[in-house]
PDB file of N, CA and C in Angstrom:
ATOM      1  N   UNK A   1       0.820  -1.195   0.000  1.00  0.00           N
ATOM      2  CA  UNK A   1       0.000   0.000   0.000  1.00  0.00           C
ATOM      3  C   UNK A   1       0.864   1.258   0.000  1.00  0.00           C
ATOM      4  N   UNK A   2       1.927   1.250   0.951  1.00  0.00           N
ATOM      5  CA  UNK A   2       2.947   2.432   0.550  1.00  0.00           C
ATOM      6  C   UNK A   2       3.362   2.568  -0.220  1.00  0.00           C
ATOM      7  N   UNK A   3       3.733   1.711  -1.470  1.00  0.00           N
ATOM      8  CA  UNK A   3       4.615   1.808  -3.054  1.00  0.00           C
ATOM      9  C   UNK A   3       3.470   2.598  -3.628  1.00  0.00           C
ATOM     10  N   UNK A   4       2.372   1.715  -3.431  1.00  0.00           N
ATOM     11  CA  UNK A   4       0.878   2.181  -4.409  1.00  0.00           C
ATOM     12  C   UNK A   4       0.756   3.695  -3.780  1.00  0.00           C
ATOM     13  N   UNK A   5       0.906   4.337  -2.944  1.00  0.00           N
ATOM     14  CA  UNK A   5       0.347   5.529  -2.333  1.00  0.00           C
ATOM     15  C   UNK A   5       1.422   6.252  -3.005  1.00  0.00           C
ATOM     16  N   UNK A   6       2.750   6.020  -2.945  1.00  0.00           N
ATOM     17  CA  UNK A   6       4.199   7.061  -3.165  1.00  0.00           C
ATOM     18  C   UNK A   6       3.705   6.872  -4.549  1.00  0.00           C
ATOM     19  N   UNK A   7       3.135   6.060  -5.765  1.00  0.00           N
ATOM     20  CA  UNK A   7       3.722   5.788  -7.231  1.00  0.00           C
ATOM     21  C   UNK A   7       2.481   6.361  -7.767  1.00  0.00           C
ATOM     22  N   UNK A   8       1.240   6.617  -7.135  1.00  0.00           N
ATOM     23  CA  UNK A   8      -0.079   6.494  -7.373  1.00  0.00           C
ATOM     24  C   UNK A   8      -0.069   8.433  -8.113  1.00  0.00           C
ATOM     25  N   UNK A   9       0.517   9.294  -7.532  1.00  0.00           N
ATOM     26  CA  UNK A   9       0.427  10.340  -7.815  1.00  0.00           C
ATOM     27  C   UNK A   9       1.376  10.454  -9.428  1.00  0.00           C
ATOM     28  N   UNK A  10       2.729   9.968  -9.309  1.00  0.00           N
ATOM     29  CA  UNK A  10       3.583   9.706 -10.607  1.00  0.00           C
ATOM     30  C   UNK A  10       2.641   9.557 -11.688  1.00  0.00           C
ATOM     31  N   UNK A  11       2.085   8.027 -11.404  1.00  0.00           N
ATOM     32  CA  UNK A  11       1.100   7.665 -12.586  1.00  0.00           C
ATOM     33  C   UNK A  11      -0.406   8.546 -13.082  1.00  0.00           C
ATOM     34  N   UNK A  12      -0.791   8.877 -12.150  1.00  0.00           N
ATOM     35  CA  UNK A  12      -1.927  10.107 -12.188  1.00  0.00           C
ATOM     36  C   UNK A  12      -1.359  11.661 -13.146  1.00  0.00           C
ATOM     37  N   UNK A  13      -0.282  11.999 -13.024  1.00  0.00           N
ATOM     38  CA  UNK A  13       0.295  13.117 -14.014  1.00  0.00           C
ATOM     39  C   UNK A  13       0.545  12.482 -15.033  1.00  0.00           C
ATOM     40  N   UNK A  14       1.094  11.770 -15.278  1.00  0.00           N
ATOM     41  CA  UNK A  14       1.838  10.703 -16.299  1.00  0.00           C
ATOM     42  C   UNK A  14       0.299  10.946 -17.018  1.00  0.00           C
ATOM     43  N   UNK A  15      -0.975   9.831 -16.611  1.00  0.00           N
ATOM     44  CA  UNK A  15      -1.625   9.640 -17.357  1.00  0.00           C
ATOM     45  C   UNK A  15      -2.249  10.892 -18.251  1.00  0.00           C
ATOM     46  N   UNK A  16      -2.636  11.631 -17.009  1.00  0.00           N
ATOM     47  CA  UNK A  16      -2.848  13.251 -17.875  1.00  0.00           C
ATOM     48  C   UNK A  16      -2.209  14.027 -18.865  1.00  0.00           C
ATOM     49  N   UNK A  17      -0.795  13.733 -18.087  1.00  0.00           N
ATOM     50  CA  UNK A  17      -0.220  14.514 -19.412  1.00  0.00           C
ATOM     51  C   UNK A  17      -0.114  13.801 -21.231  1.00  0.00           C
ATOM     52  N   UNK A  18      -0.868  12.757 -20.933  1.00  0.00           N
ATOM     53  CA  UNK A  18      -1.389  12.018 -22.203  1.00  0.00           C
ATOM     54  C   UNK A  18      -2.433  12.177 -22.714  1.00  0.00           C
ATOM     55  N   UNK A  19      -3.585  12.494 -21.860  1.00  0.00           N
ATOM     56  CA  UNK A  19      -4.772  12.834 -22.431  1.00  0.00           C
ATOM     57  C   UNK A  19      -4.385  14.481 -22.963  1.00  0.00           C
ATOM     58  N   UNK A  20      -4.156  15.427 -22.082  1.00  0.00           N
ATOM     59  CA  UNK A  20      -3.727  16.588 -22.578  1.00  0.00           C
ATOM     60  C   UNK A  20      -3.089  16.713 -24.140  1.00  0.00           C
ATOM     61  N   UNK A  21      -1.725  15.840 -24.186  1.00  0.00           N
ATOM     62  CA  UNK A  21      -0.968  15.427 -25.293  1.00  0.00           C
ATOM     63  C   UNK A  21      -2.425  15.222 -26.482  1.00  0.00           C
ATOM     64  N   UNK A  22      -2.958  14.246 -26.395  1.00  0.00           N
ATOM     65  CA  UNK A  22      -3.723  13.171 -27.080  1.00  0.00           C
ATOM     66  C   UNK A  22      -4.866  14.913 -27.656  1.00  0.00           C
ATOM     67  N   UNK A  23      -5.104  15.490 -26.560  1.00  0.00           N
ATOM     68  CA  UNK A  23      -6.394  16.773 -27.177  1.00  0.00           C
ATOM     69  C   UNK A  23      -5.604  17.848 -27.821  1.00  0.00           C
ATOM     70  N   UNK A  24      -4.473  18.261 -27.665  1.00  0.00           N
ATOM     71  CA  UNK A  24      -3.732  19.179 -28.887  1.00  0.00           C
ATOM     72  C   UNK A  24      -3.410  18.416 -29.602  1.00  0.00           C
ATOM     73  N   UNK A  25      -3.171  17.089 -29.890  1.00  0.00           N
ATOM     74  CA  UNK A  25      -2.874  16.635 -31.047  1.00  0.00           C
ATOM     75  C   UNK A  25      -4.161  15.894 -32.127  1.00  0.00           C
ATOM     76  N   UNK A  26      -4.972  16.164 -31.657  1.00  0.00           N
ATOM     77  CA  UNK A  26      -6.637  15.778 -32.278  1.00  0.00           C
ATOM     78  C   UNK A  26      -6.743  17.360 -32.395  1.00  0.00           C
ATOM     79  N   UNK A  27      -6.646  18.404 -32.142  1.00  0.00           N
ATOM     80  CA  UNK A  27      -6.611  20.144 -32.290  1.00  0.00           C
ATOM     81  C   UNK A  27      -6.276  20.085 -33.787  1.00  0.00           C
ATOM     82  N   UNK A  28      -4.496  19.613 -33.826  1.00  0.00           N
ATOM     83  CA  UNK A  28      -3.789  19.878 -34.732  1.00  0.00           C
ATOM     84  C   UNK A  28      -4.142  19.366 -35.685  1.00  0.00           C
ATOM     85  N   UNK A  29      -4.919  18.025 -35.805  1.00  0.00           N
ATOM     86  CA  UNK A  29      -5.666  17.029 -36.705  1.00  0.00           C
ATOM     87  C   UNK A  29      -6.817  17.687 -37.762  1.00  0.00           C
ATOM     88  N   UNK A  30      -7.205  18.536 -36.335  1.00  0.00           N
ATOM     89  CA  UNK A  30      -8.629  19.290 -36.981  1.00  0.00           C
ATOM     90  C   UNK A  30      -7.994  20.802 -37.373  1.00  0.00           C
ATOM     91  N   UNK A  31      -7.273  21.158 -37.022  1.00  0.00           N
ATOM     92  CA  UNK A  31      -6.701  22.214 -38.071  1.00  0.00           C
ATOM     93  C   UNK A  31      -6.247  21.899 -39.264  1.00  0.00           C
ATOM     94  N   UNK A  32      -5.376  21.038 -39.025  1.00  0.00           N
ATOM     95  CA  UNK A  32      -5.156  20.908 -40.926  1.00  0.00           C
ATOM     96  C   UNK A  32      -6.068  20.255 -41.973  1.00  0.00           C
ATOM     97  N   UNK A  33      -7.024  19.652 -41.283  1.00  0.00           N
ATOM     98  CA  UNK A  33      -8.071  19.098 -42.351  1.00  0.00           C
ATOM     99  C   UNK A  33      -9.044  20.273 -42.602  1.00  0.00           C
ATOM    100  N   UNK A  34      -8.900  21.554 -42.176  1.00  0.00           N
ATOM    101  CA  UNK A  34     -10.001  22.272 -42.044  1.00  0.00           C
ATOM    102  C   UNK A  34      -9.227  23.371 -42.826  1.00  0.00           C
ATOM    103  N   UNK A  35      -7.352  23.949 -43.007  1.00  0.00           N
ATOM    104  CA  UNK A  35      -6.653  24.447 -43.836  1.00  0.00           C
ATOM    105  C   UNK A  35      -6.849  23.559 -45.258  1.00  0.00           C
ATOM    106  N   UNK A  36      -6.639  22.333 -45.108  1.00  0.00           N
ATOM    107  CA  UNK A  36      -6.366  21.642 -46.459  1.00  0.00           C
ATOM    108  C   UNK A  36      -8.048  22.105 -46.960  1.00  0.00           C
ATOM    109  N   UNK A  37      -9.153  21.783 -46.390  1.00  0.00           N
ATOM    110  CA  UNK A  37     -10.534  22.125 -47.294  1.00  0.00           C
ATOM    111  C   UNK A  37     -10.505  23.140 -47.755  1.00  0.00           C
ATOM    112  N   UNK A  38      -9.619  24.264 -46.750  1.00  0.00           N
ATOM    113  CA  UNK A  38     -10.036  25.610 -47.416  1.00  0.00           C
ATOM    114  C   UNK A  38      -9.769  25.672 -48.300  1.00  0.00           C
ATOM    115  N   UNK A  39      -8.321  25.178 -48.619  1.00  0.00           N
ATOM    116  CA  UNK A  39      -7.578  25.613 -49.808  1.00  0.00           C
ATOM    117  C   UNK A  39      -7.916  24.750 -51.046  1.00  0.00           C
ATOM    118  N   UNK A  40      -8.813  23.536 -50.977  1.00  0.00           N
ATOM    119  CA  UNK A  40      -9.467  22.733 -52.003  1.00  0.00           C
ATOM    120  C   UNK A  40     -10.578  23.656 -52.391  1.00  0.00           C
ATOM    121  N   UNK A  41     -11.120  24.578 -51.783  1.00  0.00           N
ATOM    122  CA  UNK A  41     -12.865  25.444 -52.075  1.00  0.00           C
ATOM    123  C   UNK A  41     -12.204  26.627 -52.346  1.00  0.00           C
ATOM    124  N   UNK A  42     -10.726  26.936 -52.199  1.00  0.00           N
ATOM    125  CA  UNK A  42     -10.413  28.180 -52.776  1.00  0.00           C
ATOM    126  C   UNK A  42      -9.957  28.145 -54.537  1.00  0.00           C
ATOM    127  N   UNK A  43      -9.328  26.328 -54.243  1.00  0.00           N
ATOM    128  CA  UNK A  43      -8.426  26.193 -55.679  1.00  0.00           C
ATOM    129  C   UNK A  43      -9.658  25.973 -56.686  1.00  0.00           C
ATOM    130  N   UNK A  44     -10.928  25.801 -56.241  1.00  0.00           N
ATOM    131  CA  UNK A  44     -11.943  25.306 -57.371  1.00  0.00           C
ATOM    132  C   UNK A  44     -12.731  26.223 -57.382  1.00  0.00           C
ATOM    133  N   UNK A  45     -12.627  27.587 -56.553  1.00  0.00           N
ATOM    134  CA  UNK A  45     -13.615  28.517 -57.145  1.00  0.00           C
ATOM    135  C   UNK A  45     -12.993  30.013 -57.578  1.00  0.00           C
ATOM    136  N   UNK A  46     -11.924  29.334 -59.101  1.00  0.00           N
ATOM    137  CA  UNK A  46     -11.315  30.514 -59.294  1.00  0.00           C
ATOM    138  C   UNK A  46     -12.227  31.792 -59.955  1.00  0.00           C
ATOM    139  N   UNK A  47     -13.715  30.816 -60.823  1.00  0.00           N
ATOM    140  CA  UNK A  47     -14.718  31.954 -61.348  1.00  0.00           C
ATOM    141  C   UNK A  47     -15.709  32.822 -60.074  1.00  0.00           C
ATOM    142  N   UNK A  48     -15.436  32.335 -58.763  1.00  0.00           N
ATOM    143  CA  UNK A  48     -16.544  32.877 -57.599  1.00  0.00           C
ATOM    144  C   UNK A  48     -15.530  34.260 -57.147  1.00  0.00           C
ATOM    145  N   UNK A  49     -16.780  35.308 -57.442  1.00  0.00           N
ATOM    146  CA  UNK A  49     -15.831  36.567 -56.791  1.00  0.00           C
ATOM    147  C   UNK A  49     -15.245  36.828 -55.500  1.00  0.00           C
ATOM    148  N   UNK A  50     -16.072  36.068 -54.633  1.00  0.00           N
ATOM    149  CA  UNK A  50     -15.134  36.358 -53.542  1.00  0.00           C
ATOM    150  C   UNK A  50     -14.985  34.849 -52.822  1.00  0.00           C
ATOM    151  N   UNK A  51     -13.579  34.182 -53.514  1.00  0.00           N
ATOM    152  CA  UNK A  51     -13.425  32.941 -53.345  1.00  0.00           C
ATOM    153  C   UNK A  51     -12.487  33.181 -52.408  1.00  0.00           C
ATOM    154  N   UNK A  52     -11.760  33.574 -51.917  1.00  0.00           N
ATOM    155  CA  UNK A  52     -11.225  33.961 -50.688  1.00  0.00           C
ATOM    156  C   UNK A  52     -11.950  33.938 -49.393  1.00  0.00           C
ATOM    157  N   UNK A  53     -13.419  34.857 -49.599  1.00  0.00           N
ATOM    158  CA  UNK A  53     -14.122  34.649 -48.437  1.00  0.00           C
ATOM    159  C   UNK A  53     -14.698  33.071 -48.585  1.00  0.00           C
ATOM    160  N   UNK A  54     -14.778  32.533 -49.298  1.00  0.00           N
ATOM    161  CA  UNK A  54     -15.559  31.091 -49.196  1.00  0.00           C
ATOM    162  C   UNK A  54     -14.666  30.478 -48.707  1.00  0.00           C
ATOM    163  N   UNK A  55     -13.268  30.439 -49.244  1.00  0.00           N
ATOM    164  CA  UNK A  55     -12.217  29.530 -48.397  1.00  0.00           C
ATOM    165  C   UNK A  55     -11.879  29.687 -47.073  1.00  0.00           C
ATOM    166  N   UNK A  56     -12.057  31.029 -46.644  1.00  0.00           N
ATOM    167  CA  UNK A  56     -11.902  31.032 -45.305  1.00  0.00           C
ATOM    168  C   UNK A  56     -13.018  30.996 -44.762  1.00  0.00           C
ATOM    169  N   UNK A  57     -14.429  30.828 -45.170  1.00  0.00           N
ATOM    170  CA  UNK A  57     -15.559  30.266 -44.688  1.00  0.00           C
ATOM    171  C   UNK A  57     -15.873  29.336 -44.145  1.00  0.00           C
ATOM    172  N   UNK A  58     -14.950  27.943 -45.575  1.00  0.00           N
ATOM    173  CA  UNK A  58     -14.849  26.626 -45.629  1.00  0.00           C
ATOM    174  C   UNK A  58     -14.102  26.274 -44.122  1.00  0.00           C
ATOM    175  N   UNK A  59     -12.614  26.860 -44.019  1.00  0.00           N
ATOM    176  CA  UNK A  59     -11.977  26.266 -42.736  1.00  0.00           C
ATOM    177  C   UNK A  59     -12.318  26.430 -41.704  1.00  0.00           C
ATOM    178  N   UNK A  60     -13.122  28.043 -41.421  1.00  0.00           N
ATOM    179  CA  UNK A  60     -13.703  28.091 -40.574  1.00  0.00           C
ATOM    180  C   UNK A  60     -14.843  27.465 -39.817  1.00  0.00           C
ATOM    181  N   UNK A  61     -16.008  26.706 -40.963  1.00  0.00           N
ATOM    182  CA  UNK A  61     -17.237  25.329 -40.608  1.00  0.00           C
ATOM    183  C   UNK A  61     -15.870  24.184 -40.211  1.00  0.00           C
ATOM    184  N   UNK A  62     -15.165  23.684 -41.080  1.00  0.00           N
ATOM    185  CA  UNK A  62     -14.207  22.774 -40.771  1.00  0.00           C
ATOM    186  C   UNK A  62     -13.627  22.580 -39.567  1.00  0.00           C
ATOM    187  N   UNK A  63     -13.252  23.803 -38.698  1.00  0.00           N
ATOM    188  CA  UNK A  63     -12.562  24.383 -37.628  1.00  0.00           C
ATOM    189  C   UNK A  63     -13.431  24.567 -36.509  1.00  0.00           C
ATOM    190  N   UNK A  64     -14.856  24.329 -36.677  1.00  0.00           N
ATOM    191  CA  UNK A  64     -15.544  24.103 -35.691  1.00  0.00           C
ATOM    192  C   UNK A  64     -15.982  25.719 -35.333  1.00  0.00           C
ATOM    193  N   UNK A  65     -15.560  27.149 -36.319  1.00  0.00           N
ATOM    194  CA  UNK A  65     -15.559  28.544 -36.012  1.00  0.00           C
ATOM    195  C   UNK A  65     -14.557  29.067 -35.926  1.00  0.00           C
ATOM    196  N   UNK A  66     -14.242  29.628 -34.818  1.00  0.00           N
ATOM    197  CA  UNK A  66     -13.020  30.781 -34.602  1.00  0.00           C
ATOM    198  C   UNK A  66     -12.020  30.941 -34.746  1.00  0.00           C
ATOM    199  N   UNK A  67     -11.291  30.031 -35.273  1.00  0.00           N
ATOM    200  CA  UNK A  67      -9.962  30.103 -36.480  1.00  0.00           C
ATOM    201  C   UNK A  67      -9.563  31.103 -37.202  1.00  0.00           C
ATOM    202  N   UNK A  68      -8.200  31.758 -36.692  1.00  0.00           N
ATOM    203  CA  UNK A  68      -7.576  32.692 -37.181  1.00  0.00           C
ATOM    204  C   UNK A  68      -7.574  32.200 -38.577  1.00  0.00           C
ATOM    205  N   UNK A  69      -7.744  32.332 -40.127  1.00  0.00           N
ATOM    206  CA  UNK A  69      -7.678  31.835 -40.985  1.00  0.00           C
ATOM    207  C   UNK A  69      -7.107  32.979 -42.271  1.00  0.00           C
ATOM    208  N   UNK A  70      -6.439  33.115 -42.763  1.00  0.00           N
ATOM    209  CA  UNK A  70      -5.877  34.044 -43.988  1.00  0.00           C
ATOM    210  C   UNK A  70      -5.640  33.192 -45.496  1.00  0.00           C
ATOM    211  N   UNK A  71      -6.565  33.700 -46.567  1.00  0.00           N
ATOM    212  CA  UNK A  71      -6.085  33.053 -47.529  1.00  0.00           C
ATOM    213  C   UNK A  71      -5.763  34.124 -48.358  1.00  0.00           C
ATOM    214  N   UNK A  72      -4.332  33.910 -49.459  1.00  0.00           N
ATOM    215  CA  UNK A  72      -3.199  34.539 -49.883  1.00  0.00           C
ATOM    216  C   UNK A  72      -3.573  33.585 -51.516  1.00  0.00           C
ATOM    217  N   UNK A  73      -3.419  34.693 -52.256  1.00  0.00           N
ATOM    218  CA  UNK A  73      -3.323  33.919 -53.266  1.00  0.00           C
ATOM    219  C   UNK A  73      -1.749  34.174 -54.194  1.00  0.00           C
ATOM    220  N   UNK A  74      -1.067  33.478 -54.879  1.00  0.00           N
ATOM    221  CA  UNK A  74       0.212  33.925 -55.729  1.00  0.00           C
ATOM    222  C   UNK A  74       0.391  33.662 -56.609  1.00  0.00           C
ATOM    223  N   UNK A  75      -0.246  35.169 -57.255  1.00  0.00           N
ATOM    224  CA  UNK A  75       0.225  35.130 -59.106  1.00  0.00           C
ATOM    225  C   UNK A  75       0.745  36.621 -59.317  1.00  0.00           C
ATOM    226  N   UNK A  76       1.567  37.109 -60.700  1.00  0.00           N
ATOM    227  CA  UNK A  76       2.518  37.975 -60.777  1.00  0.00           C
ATOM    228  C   UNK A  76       1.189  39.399 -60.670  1.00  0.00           C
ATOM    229  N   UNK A  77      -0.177  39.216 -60.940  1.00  0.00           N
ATOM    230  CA  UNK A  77      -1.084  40.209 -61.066  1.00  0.00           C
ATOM    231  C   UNK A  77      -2.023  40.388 -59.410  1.00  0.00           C
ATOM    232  N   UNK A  78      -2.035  39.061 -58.900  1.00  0.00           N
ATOM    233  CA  UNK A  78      -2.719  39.150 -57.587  1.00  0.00           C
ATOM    234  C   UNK A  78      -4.635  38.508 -58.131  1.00  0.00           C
ATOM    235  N   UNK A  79      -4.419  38.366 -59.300  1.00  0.00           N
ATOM    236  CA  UNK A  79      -5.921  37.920 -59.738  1.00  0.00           C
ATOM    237  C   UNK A  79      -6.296  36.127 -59.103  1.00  0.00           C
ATOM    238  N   UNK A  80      -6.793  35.682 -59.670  1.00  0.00           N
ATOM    239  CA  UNK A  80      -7.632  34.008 -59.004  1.00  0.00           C
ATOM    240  C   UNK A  80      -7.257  33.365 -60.576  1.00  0.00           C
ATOM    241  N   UNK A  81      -6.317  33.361 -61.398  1.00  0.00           N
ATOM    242  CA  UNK A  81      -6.045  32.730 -62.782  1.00  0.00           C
ATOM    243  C   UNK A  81      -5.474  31.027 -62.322  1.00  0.00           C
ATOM    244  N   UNK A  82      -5.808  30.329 -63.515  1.00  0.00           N
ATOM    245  CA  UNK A  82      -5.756  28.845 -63.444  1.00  0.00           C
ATOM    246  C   UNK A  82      -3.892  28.645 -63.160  1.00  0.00           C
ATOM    247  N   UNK A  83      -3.286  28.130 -62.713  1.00  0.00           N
ATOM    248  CA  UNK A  83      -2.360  27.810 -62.060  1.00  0.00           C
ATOM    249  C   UNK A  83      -1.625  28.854 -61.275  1.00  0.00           C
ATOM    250  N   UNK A  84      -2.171  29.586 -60.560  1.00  0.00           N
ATOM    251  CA  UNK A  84      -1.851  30.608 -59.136  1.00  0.00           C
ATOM    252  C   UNK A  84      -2.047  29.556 -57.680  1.00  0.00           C
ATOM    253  N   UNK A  85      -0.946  30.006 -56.943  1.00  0.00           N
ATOM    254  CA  UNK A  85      -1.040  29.060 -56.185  1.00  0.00           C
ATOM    255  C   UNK A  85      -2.048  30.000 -55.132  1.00  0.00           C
ATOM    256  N   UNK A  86      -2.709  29.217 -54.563  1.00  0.00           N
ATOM    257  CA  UNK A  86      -3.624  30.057 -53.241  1.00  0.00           C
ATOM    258  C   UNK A  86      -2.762  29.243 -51.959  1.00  0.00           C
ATOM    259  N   UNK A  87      -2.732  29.924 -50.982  1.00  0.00           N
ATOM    260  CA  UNK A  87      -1.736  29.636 -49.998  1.00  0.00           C
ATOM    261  C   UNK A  87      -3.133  29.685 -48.920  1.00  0.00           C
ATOM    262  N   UNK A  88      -3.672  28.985 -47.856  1.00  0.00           N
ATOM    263  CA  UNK A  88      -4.528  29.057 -46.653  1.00  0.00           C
ATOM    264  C   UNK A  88      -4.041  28.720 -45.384  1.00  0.00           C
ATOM    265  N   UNK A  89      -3.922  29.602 -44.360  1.00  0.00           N
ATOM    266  CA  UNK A  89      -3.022  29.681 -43.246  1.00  0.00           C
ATOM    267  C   UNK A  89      -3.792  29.894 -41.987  1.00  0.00           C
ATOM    268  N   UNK A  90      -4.141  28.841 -41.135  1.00  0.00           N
ATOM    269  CA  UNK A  90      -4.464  28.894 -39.967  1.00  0.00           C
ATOM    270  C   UNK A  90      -4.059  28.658 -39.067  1.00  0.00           C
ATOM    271  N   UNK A  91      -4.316  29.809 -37.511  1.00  0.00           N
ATOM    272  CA  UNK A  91      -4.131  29.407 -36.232  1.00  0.00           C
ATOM    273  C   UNK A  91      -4.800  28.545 -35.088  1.00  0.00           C
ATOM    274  N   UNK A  92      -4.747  28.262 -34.229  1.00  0.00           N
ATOM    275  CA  UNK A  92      -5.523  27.565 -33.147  1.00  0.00           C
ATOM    276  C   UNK A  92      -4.536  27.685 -31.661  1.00  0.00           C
ATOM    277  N   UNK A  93      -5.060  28.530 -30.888  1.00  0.00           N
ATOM    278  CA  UNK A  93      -4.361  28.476 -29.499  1.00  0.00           C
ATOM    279  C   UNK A  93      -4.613  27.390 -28.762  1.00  0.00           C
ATOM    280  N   UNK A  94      -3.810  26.897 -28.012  1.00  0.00           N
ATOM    281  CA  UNK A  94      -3.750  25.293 -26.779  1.00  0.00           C
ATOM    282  C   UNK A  94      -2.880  25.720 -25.935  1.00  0.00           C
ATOM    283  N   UNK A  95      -3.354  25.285 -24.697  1.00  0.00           N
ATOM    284  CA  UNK A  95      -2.811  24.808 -23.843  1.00  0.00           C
ATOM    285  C   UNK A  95      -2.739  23.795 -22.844  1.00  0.00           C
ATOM    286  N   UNK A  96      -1.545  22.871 -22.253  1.00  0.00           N
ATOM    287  CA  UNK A  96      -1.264  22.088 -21.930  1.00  0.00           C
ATOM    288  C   UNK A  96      -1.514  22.026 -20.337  1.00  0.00           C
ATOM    289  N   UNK A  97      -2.868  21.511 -19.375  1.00  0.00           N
ATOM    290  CA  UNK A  97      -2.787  21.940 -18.205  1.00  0.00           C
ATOM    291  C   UNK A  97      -2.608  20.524 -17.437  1.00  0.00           C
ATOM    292  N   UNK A  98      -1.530  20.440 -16.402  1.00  0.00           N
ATOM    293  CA  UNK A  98      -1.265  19.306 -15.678  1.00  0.00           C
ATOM    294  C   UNK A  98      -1.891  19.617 -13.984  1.00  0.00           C
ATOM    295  N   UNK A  99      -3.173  19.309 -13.939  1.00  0.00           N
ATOM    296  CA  UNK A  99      -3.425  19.477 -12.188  1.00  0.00           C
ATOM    297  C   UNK A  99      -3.810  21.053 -12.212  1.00  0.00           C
ATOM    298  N   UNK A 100      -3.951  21.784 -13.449  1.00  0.00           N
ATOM    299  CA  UNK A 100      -4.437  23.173 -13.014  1.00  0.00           C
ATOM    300  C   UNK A 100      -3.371  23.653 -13.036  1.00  0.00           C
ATOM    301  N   UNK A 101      -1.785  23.539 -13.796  1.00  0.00           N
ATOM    302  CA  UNK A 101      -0.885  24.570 -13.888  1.00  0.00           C
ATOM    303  C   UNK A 101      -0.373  23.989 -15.584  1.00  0.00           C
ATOM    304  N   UNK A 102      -0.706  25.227 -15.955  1.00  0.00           N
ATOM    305  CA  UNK A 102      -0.303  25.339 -17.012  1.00  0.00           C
ATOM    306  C   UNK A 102       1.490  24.706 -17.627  1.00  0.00           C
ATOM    307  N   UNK A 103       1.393  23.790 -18.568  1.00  0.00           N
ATOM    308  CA  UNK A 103       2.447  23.443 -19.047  1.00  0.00           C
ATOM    309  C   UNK A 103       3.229  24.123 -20.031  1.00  0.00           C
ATOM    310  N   UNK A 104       2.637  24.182 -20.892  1.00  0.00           N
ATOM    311  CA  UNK A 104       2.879  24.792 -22.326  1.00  0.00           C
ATOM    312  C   UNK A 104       1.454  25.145 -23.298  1.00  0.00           C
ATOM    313  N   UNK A 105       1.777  26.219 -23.331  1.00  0.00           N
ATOM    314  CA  UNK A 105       0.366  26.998 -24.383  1.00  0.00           C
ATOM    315  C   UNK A 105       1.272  27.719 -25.398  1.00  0.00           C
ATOM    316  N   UNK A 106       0.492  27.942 -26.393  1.00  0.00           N
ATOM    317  CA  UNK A 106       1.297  28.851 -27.392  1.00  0.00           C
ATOM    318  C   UNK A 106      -0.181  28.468 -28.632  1.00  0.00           C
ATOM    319  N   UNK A 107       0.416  28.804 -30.344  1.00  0.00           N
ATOM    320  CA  UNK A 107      -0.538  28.644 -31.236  1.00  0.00           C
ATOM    321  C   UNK A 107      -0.304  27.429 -31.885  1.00  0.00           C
ATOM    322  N   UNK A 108      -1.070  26.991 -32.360  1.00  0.00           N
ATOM    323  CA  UNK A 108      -1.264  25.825 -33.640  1.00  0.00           C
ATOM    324  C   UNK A 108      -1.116  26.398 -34.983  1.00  0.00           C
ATOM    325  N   UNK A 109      -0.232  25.946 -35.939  1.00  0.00           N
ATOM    326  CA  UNK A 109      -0.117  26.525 -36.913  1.00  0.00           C
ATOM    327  C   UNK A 109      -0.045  25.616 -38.112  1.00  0.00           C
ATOM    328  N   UNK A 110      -1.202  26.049 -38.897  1.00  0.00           N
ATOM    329  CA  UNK A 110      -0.911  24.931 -40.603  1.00  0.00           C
ATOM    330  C   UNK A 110      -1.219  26.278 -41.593  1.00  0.00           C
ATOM    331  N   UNK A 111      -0.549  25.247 -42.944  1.00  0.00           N
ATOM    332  CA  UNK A 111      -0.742  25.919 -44.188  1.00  0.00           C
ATOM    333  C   UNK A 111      -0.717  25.001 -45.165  1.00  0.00           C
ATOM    334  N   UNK A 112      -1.483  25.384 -45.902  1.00  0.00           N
ATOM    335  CA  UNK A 112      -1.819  24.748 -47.117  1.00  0.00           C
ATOM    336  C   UNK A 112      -1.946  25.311 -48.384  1.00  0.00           C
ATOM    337  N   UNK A 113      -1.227  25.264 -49.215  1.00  0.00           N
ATOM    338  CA  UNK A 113      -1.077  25.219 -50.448  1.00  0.00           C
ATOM    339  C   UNK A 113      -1.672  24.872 -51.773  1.00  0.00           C
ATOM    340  N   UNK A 114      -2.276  25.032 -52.839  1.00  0.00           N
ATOM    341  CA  UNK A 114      -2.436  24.460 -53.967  1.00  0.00           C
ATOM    342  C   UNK A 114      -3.428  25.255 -55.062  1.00  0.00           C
ATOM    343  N   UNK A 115      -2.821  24.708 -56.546  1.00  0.00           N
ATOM    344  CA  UNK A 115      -3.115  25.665 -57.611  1.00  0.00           C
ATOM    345  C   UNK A 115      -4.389  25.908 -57.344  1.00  0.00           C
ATOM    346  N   UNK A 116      -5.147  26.651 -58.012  1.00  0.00           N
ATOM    347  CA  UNK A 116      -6.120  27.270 -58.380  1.00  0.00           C
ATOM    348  C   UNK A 116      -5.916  26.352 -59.802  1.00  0.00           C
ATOM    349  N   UNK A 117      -7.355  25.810 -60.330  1.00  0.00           N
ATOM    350  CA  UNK A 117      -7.544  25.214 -61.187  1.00  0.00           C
ATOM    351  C   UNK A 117      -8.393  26.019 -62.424  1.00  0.00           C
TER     352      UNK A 117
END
């Protein structure tokens, strides 16, 4: 009962700091599937005028909402033309709490890439 009492607290952080681990990294999961859509609804709506706002529309439903989200498009004129790359760049803040003290917080960061078709 004394090993179990001294080891019982070890294993209790231990386990947490796995579930913690395990929910920013299901975060990071759902950020980039929600950058990569954008930038699939940005690359296919080069005739929609404001395909920028749809792509950052897209990541934002994807993202569950409040996602810092910026989409960039790159061609020598700045227009939506068939092989311009559109660039979609999102944030997501986390933090890491063990017992109610903060471990590590900071942002989540993806980008995604691809032509405009």
């Amino acid at each position: 009962m004394v090993e179990f009492a001294l080891v019982l607290p070890i294993l209790m952080i231990v386990l947490f700091a796995i579930i913690q681990f395990g929910i920013a990294f299901k975060d990071y999961i759902e950020l980039t599937d929600a950058v990569r859509a954008g930038a699939r609804t940005a690359a296919v709506s080069r005739n929609d005028p404001a395909a920028d706002k749809a792509a950052r529309a897209r990541a934002q439903i994807e993202a569950d909402g409040g996602e810092n989200v910026s989409v960039t498009v790159d061609s020598p004129d700045g227009s939506w033309t068939a092989g311009a790359t559109v660039t979609v760049t999102a944030t997501h803040p986390y933090s890491i709490n063990l017992l109610g003290l903060v471990v590590k917080s900071g942002d989540l960061h993806s980008t995604t890439k691809e032509r405009v078709e």
